[in-house]
Structures are given as structure tokens and as C-alpha cells.
C-alpha atoms as a PDB file:
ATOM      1  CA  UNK A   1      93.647 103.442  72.804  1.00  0.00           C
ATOM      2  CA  UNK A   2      91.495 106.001  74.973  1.00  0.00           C
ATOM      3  CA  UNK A   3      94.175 105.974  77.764  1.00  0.00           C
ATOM      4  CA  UNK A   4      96.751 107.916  75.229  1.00  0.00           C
ATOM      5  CA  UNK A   5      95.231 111.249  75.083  1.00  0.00           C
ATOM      6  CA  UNK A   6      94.974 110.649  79.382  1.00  0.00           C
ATOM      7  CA  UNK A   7      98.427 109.825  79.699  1.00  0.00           C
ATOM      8  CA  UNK A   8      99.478 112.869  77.400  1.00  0.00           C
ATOM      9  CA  UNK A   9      97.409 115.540  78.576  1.00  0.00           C
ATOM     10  CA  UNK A  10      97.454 114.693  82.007  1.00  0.00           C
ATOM     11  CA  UNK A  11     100.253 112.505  83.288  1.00  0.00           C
ATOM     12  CA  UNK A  12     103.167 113.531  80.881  1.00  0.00           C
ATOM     13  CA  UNK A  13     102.957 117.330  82.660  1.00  0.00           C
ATOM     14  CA  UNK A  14     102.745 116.289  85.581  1.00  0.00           C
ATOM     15  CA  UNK A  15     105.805 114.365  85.034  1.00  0.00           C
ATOM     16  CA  UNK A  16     107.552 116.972  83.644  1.00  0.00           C
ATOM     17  CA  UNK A  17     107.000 118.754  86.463  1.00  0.00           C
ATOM     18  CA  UNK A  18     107.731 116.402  88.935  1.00  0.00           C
ATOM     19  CA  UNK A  19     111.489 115.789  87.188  1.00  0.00           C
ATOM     20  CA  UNK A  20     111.861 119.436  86.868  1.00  0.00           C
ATOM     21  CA  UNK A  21     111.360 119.165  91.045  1.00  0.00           C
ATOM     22  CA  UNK A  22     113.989 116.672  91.422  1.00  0.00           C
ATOM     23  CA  UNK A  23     116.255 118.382  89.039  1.00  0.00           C
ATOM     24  CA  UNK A  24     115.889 121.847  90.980  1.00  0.00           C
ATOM     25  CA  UNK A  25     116.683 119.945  94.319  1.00  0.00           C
ATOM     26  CA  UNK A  26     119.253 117.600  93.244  1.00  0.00           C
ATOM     27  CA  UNK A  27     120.944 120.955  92.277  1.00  0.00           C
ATOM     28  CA  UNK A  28     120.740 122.199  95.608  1.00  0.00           C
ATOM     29  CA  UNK A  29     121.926 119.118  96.887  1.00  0.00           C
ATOM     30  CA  UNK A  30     125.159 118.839  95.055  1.00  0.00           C
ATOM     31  CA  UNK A  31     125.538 122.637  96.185  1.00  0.00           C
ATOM     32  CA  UNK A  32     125.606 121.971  99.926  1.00  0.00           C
ATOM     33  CA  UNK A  33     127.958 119.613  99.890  1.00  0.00           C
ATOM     34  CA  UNK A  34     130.121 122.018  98.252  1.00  0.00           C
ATOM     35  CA  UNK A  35     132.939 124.529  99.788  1.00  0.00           C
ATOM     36  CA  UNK A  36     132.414 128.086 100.058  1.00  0.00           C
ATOM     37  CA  UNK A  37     134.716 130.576  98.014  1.00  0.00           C
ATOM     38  CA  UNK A  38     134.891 134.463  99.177  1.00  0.00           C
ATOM     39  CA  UNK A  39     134.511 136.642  96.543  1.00  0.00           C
ATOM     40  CA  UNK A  40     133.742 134.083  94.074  1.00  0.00           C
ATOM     41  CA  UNK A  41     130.182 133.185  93.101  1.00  0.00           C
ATOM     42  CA  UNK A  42     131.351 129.604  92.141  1.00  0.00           C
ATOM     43  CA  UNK A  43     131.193 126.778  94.098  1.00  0.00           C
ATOM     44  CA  UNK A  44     134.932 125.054  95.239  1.00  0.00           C
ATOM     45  CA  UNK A  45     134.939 120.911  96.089  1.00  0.00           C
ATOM     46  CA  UNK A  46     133.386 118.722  97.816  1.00  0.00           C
ATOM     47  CA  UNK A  47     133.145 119.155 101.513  1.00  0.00           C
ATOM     48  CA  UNK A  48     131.192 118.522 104.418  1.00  0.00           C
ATOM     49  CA  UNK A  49     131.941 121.447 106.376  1.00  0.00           C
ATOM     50  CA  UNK A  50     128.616 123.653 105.617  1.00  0.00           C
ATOM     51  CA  UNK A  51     126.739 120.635 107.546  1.00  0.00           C
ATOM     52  CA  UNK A  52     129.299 120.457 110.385  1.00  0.00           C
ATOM     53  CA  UNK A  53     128.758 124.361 110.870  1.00  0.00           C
ATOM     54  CA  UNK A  54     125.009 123.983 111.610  1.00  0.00           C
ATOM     55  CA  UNK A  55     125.960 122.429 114.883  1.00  0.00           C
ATOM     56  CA  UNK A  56     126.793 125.542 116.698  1.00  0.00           C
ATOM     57  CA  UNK A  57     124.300 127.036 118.742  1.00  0.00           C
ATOM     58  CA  UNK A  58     123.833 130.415 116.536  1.00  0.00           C
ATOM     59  CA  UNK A  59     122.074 128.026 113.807  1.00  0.00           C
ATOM     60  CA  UNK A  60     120.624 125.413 116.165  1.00  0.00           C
ATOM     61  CA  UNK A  61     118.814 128.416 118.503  1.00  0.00           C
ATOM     62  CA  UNK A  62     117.123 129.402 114.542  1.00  0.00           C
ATOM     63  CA  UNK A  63     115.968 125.692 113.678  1.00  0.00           C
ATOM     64  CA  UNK A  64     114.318 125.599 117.399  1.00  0.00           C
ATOM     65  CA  UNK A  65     112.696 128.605 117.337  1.00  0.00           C
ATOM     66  CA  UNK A  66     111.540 128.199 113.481  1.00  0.00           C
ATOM     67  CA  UNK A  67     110.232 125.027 114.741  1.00  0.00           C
ATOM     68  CA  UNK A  68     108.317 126.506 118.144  1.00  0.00           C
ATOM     69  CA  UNK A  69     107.039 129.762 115.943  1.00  0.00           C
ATOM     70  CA  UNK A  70     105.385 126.757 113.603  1.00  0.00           C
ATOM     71  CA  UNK A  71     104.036 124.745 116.351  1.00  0.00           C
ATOM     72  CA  UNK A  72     102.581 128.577 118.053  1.00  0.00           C
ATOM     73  CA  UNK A  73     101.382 129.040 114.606  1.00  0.00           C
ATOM     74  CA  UNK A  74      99.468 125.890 113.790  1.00  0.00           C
ATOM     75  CA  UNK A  75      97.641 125.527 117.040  1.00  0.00           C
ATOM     76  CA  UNK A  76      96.388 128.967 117.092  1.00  0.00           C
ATOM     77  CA  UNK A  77      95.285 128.205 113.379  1.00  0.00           C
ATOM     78  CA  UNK A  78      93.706 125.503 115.100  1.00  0.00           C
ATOM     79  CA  UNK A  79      91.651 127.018 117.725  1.00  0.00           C
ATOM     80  CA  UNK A  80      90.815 129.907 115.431  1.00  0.00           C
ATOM     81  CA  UNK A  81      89.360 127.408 112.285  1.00  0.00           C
ATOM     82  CA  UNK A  82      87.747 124.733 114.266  1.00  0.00           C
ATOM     83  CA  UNK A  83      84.863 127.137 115.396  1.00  0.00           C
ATOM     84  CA  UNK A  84      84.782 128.973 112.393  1.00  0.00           C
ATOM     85  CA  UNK A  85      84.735 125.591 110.319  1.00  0.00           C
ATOM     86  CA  UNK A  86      81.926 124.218 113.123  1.00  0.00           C
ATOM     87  CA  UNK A  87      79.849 127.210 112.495  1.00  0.00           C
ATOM     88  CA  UNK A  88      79.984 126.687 108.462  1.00  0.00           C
ATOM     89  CA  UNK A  89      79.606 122.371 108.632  1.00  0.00           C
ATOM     90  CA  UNK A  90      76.124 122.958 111.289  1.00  0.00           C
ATOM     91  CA  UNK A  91      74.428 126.296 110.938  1.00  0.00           C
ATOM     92  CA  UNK A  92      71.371 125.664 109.467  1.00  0.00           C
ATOM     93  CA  UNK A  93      71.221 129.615 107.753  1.00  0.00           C
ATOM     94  CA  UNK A  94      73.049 129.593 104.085  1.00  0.00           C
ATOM     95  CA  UNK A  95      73.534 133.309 104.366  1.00  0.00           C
ATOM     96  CA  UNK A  96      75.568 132.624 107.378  1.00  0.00           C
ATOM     97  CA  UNK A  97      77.404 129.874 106.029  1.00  0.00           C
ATOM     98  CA  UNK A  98      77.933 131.974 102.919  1.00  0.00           C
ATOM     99  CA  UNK A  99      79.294 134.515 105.148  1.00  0.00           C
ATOM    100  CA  UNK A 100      81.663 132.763 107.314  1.00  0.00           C
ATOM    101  CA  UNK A 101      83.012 130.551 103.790  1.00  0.00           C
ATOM    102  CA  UNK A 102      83.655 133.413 101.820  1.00  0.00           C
ATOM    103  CA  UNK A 103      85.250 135.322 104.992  1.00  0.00           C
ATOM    104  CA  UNK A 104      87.536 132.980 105.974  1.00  0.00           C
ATOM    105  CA  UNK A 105      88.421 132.018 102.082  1.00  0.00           C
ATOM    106  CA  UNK A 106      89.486 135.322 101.296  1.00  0.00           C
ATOM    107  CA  UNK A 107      92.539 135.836 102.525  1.00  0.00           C
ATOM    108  CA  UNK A 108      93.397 132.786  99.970  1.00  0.00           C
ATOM    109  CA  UNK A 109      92.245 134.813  96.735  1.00  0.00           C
ATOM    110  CA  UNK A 110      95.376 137.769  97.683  1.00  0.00           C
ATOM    111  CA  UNK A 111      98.924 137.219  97.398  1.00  0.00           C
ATOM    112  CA  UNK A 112     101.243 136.793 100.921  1.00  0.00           C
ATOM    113  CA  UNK A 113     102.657 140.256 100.117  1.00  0.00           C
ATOM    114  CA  UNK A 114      99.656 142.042 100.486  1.00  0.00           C
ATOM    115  CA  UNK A 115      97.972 140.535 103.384  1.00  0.00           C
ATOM    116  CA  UNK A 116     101.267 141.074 105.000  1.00  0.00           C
ATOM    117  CA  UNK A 117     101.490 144.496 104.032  1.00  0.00           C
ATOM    118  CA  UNK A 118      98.105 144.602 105.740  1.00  0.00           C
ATOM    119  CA  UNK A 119      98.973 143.509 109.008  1.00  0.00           C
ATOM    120  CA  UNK A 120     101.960 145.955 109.103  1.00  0.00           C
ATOM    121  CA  UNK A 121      98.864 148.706 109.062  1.00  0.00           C
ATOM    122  CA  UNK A 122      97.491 147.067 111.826  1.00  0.00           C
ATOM    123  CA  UNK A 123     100.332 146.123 114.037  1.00  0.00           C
ATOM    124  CA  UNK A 124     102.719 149.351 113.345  1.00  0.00           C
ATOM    125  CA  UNK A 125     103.179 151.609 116.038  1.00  0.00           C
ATOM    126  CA  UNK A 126     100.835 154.090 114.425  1.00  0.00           C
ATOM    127  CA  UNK A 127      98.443 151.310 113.344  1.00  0.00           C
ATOM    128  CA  UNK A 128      94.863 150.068 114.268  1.00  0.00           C
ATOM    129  CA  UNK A 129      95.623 148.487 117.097  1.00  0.00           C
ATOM    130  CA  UNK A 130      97.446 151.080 118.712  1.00  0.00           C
ATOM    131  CA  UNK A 131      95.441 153.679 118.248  1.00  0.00           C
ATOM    132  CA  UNK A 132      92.328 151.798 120.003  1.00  0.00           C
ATOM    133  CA  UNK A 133      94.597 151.194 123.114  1.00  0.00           C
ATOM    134  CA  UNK A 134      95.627 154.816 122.387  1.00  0.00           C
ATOM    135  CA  UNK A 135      92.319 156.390 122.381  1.00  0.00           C
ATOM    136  CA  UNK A 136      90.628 154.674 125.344  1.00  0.00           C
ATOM    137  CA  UNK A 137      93.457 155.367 127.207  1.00  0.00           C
ATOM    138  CA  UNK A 138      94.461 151.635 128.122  1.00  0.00           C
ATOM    139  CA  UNK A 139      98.302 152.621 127.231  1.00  0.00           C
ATOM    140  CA  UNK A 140     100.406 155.480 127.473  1.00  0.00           C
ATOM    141  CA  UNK A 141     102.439 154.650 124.715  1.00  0.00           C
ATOM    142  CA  UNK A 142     102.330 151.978 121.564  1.00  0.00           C
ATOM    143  CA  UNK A 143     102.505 148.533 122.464  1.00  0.00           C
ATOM    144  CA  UNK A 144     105.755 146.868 120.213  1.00  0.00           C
ATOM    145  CA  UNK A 145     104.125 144.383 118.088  1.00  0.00           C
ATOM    146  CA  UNK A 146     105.839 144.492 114.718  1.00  0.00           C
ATOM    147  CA  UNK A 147     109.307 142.699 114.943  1.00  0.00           C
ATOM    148  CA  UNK A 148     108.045 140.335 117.726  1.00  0.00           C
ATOM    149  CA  UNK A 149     107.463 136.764 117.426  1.00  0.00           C
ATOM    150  CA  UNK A 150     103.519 137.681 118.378  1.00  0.00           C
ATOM    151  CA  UNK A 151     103.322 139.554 115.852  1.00  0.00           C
ATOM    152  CA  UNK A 152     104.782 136.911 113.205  1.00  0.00           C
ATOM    153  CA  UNK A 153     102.793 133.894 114.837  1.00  0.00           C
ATOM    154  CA  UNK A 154      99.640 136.549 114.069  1.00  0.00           C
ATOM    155  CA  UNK A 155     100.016 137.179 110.532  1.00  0.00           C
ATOM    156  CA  UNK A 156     101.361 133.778 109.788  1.00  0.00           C
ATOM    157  CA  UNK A 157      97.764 132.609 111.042  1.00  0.00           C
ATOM    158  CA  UNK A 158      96.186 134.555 108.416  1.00  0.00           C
ATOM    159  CA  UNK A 159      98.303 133.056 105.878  1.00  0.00           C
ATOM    160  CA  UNK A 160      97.086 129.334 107.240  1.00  0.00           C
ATOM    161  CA  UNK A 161      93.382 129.821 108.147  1.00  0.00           C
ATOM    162  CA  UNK A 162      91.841 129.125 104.688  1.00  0.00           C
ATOM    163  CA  UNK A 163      93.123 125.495 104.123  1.00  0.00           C
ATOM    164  CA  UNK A 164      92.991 125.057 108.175  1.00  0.00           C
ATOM    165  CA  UNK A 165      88.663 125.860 107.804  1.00  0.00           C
ATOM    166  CA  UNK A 166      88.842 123.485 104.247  1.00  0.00           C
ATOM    167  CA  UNK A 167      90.488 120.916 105.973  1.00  0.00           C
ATOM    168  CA  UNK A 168      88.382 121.159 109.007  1.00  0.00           C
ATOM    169  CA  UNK A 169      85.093 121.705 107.203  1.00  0.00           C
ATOM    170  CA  UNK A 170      85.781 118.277 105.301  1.00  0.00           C
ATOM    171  CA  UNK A 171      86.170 116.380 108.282  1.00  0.00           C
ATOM    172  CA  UNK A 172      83.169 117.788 110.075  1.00  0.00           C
ATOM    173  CA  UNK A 173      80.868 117.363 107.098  1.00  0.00           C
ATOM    174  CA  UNK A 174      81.512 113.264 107.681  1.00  0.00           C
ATOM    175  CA  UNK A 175      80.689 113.399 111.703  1.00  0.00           C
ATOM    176  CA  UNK A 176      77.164 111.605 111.668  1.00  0.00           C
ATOM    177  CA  UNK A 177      74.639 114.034 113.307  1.00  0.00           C
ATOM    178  CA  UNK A 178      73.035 110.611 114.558  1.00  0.00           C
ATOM    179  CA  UNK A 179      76.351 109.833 116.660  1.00  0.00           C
ATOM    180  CA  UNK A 180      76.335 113.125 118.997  1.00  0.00           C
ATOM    181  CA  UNK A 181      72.116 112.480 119.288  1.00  0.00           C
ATOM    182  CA  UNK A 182      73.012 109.317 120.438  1.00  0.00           C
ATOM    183  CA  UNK A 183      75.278 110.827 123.224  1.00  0.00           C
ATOM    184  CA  UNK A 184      72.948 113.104 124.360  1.00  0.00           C
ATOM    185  CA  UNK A 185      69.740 110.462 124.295  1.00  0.00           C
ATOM    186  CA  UNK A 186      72.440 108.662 126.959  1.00  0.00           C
ATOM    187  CA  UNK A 187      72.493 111.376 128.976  1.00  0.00           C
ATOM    188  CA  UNK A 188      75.633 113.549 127.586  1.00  0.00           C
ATOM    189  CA  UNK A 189      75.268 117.234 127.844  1.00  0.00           C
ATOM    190  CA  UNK A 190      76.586 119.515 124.652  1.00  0.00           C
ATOM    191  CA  UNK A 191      80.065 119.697 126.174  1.00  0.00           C
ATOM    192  CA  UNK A 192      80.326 116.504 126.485  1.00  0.00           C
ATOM    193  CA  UNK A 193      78.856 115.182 123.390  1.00  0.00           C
ATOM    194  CA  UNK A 194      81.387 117.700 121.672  1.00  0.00           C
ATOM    195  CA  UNK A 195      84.595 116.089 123.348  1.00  0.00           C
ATOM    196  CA  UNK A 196      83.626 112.129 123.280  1.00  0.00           C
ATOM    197  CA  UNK A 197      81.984 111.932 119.917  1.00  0.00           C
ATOM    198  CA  UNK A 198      82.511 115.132 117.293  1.00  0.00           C
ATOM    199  CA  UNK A 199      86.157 116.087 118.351  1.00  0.00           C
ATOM    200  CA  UNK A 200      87.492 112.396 118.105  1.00  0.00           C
ATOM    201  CA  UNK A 201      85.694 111.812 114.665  1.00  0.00           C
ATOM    202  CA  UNK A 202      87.007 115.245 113.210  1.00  0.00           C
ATOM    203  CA  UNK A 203      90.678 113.982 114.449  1.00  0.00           C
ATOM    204  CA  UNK A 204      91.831 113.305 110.884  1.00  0.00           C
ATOM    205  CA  UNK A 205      91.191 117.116 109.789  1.00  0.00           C
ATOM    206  CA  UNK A 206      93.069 118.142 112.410  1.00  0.00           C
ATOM    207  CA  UNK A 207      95.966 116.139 111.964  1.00  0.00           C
ATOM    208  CA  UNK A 208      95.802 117.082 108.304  1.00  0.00           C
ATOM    209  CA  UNK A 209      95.371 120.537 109.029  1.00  0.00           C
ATOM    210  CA  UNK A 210      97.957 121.219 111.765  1.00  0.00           C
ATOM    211  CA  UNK A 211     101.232 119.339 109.602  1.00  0.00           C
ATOM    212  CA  UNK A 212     100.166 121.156 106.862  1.00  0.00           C
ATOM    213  CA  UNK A 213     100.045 124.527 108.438  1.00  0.00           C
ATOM    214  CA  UNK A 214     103.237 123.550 110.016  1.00  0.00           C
ATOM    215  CA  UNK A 215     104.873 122.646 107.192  1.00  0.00           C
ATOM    216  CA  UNK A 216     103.696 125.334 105.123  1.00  0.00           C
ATOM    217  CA  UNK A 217     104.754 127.584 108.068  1.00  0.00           C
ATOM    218  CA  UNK A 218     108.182 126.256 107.878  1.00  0.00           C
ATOM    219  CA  UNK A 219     108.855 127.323 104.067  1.00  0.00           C
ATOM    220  CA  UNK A 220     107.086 130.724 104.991  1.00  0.00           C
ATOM    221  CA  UNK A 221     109.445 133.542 103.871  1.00  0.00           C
ATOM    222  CA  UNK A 222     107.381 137.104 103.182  1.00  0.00           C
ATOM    223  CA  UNK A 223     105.351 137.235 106.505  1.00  0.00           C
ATOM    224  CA  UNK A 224     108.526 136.492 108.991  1.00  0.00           C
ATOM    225  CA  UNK A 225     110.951 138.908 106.622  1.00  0.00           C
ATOM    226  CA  UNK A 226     108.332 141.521 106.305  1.00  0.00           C
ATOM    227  CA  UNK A 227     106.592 141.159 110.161  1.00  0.00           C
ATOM    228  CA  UNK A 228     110.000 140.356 112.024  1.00  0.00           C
ATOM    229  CA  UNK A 229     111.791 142.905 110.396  1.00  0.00           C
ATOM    230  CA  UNK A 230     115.431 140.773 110.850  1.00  0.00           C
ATOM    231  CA  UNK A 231     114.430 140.042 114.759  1.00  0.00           C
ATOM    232  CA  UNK A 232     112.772 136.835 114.443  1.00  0.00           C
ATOM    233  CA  UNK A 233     115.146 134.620 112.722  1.00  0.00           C
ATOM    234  CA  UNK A 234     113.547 131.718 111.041  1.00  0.00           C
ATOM    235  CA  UNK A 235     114.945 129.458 108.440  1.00  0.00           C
ATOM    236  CA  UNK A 236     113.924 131.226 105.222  1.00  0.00           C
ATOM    237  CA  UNK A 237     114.999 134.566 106.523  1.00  0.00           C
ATOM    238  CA  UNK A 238     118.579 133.306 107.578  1.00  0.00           C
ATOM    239  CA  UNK A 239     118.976 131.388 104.072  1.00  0.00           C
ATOM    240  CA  UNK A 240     118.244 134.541 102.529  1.00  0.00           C
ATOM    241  CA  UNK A 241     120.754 136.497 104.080  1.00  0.00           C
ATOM    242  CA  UNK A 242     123.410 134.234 103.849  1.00  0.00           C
ATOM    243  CA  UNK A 243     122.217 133.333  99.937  1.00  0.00           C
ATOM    244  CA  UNK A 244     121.888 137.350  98.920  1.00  0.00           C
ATOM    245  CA  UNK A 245     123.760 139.207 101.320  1.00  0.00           C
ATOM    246  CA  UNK A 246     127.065 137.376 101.691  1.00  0.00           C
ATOM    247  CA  UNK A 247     126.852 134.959  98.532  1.00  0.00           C
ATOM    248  CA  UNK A 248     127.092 131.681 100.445  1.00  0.00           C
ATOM    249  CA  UNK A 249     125.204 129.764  98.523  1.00  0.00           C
ATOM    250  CA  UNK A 250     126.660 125.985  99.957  1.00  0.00           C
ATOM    251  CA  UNK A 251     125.830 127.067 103.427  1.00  0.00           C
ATOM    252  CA  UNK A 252     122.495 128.530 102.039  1.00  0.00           C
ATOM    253  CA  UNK A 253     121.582 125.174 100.497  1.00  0.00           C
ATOM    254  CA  UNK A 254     123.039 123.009 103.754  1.00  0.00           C
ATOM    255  CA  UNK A 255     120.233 124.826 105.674  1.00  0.00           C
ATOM    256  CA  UNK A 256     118.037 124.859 102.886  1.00  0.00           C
ATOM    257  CA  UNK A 257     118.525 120.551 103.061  1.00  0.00           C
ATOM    258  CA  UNK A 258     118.575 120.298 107.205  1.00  0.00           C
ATOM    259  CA  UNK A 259     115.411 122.564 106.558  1.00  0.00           C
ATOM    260  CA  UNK A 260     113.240 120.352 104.510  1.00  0.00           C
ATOM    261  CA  UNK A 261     114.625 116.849 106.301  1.00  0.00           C
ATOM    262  CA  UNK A 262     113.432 118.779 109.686  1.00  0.00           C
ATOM    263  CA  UNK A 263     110.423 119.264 108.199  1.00  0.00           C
ATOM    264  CA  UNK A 264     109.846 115.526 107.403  1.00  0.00           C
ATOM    265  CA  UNK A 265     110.802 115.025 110.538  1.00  0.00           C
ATOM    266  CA  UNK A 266     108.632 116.431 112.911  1.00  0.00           C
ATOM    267  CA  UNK A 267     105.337 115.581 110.355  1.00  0.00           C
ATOM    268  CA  UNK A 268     106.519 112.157 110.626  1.00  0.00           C
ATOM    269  CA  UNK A 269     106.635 111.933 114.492  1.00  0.00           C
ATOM    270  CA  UNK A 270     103.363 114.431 114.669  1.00  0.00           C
ATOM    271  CA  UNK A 271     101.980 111.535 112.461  1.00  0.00           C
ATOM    272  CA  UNK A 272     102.910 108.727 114.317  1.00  0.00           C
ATOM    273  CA  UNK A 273     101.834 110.780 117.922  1.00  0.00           C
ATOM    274  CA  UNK A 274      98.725 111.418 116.484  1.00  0.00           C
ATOM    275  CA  UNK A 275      97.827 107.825 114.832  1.00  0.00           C
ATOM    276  CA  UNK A 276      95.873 106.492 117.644  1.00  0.00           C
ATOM    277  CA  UNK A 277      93.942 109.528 117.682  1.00  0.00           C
ATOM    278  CA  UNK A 278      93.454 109.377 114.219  1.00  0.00           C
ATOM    279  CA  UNK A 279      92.323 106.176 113.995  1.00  0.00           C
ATOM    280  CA  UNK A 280      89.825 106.900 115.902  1.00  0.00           C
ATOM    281  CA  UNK A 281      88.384 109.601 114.308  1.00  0.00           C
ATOM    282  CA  UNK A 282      88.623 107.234 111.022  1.00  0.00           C
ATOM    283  CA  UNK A 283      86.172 104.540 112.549  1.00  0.00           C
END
């Protein structure tokens, strides 16, 4: 009797919301295996032509560099949260700690538009950065770094830093303090001690955090449309012009499909590249 009011105020919305998720991509599903129309906003029959077109090298060259951007994005998530998330699991001050959580948490508590919006005051021609290099005289003239893929990689790394440091934190808080006193009681200096003992037991927050900043990299739309201005093509951007600017919707949803079974993809074989390592960390 006491497992009712569970299953109905619990489990029956998340239901619902998981069928209204297959319902939404069932519907694009049906649409990318449907013909194109000019000038006609409906859908014609079935066809598999929208898949064959992703084979020429116009759309492959966007899937490889979406998928190199993501990588560049997820390791320098990486190497910018571990220390950050090291600093936050061992310093023995709470203001500190306080510090560095609520700094690197931020960026979560603002919406993608804005702290994109933000970086286009830094990286514009006219912006922060320029005007140091500016003023001290190291340039003559602004350096281009809106509309690059630097400057993308950059602001997508804000976007993925928060649940990088969570993820990172987690798996730090579980390294045994004992285990890295033990290595240096055998002789291991700091250095050392970090790379045999707490990087290989912190391996599973790494794996977690680098697919999912990947992944959430891939679905990323604002920062690349906003940041790369049109010059970057990733998958998002190139859906949305094809979706709202010439009305293909069945090609739209092909990529939209090739996107998200790419995406499985490459977290599976991260997965199973990273087991070993993983395992590791896990025992």
C-alpha cells in the first residue's frame, strides 16, 4: 500500500517524461527518412537519400571537426578542473574551499546565453583581451579570436567546468589519504605519489567527466553559433541552417540522427579505451 503514493508521485512523471522523449525522437526519426519538398514545409515519402547525402565530404569535414572541437574541449576542461577540483577535495582552509566551490559553480547558476555573451566582451576585437595586448604594446593590432575554433573550444570550457570540478571533486573525495602516505613512506616523492596512486584512483571521475563534457559539447548550440559566428561549423549550427534557413527539415533530422548515434559512438569506444584504466581507479 505505501509504494502507491511512490509510484505516483515519483515514477508516473518520470514516465511521462521519458515517453514524451521517445515520442519527440521517434518523430524525428520518421522525418529523416523522409524526402525533401522545395517550397513545401511538408514532408514527401519515404526515402533514404538525406542519409546517402551525408557521405560527401562537405558534411563529413563538419562531423570530424564537431568531433575534434569536443575532444579540444573536454581535455582542456580536464586540465583546467582537475587542479581546481584537487585544490577544493585537500586544502585544509574552508574559506578557500568555499572560494574555489562557489567560483567554479557559478558559471552553472547563468544561462549559456549570457556567459556567452560574456566571452564575446572578452574575446571581441575591442575586448579585454585585446586591449591588454594593446596597451603593453605586445601587438600592433587585435589578435582574431572571435569566429575561431580557439575561441569556441574557450567558451565551450566555461560551459563544461562546473560538472567537470563535481565530477572530479567526487572522485577525489574517495582517494584514501592513507594510500599516497603509503607511497611516500616507500620512498615516492609528491610527483610521483600523484601519478602512481591519486591519478589512477580518481580515473573514474575522469572518464565520467570527459564523455560527459564531450557529449554535452556535441549538442552545444549557443556558444559555437554565437562565438563562431557561421565559421566554425559544428553539428547544431549546420542543422540549424538547413532546419530554419532553407526548410529542410528531413536532412535536418538525418544529421540530427547520425549526430546522436556518433555521439554513442565515440562514448562507447572512449568507454571501452578507458576500462582498464578505470578499473583501476575502482579498486
Amino acid at each position: 500500500m505505501k509504494t502507491r503514493p511512490f509510484l505516483a508521485l515519483f515514477v508516473s512523471p518520470a514516465a511521462l517524461a521519458a515517453l514524451a522523449l521517445v515520442a519527440a525522437l521517434a518523430a524525428i526519426l520518421q522525418f529523416a527518412f523522409r524526402a525533401f519538398v522545395p517550397g513545401s514545409m511538408e514532408p514527401g515519402g519515404l526515402t533514404l537519400a538525406n542519409f546517402a547525402a551525408l557521405l560527401r565530404p562537405l558534411y563529413a569535414d563538419v562531423f570530424l571537426q564537431t568531433v575534434a572541437i569536443c575532444l579540444m574541449t573536454a581535455l582542456a576542461t580536464l586540465i583546467v578542473a582537475y587542479p581546481l577540483a584537487y585544490a577544493i577535495v585537500r586544502s585544509r582552509s574552508i574559506a578557500l574551499k568555499s572560494f574555489l566551490l562557489i567560483t567554479a559553480l557559478t558559471p552553472m547558476f547563468l544561462g549559456e546565453v549570457v556567459r556567452t555573451y560574456s566571452w564575446i566582451i572578452v574575446l571581441g576585437n575591442s575586448g579585454f583581451i585585446n586591449s591588454i595586448l594593446l596597451a603593453i604594446g605586445v601587438v600592433n593590432r587585435p589578435v582574431q579570436l572571435m569566429f575561431t575554433t580557439f575561441g569556441v573550444v574557450v567558451a565551450l570550457v566555461h560551459v563544461t567546468l562546473p560538472v567537470m570540478v563535481i565530477m572530479l571533486a567526487a572522485a577525489l573525495s574517495h582517494v584514501d589519504l592513507d594510500y599516497e602516505k603509503a607511497a611516500t613512506s616507500l620512498g615516492a616523492g609528491p610527483v610521483r605519489a600523484f601519478l602512481t596512486v591519486t591519478l589512477p584512483l580518481s580515473m573514474p571521475g575522469i572518464v565520467a567527466g570527459v564523455t560527459t563534457a564531450f557529449a554535452w559539447t556535441f549538442s552545444a548550440f549557443a556558444t559555437p553559433q554565437m562565438i563562431g559566428g557561421g565559421r566554425v561549423p559544428m553539428v547544431s549550427t549546420l542543422i540549424y541552417q538547413l532546419g530554419f534557413s532553407s526548410f529542410n527539415f528531413p536532412f535536418a533530422a538525418a544529421l540530427s540522427v547520425t549526430g546522436l548515434a556518433l555521439t554513442v559512438a565515440v562514448l562507447a569506444l572512449a568507454k571501452a579505451a578507458l576500462a582498464p584504466l578505470e578499473r583501476l581507479g575502482a579498486h
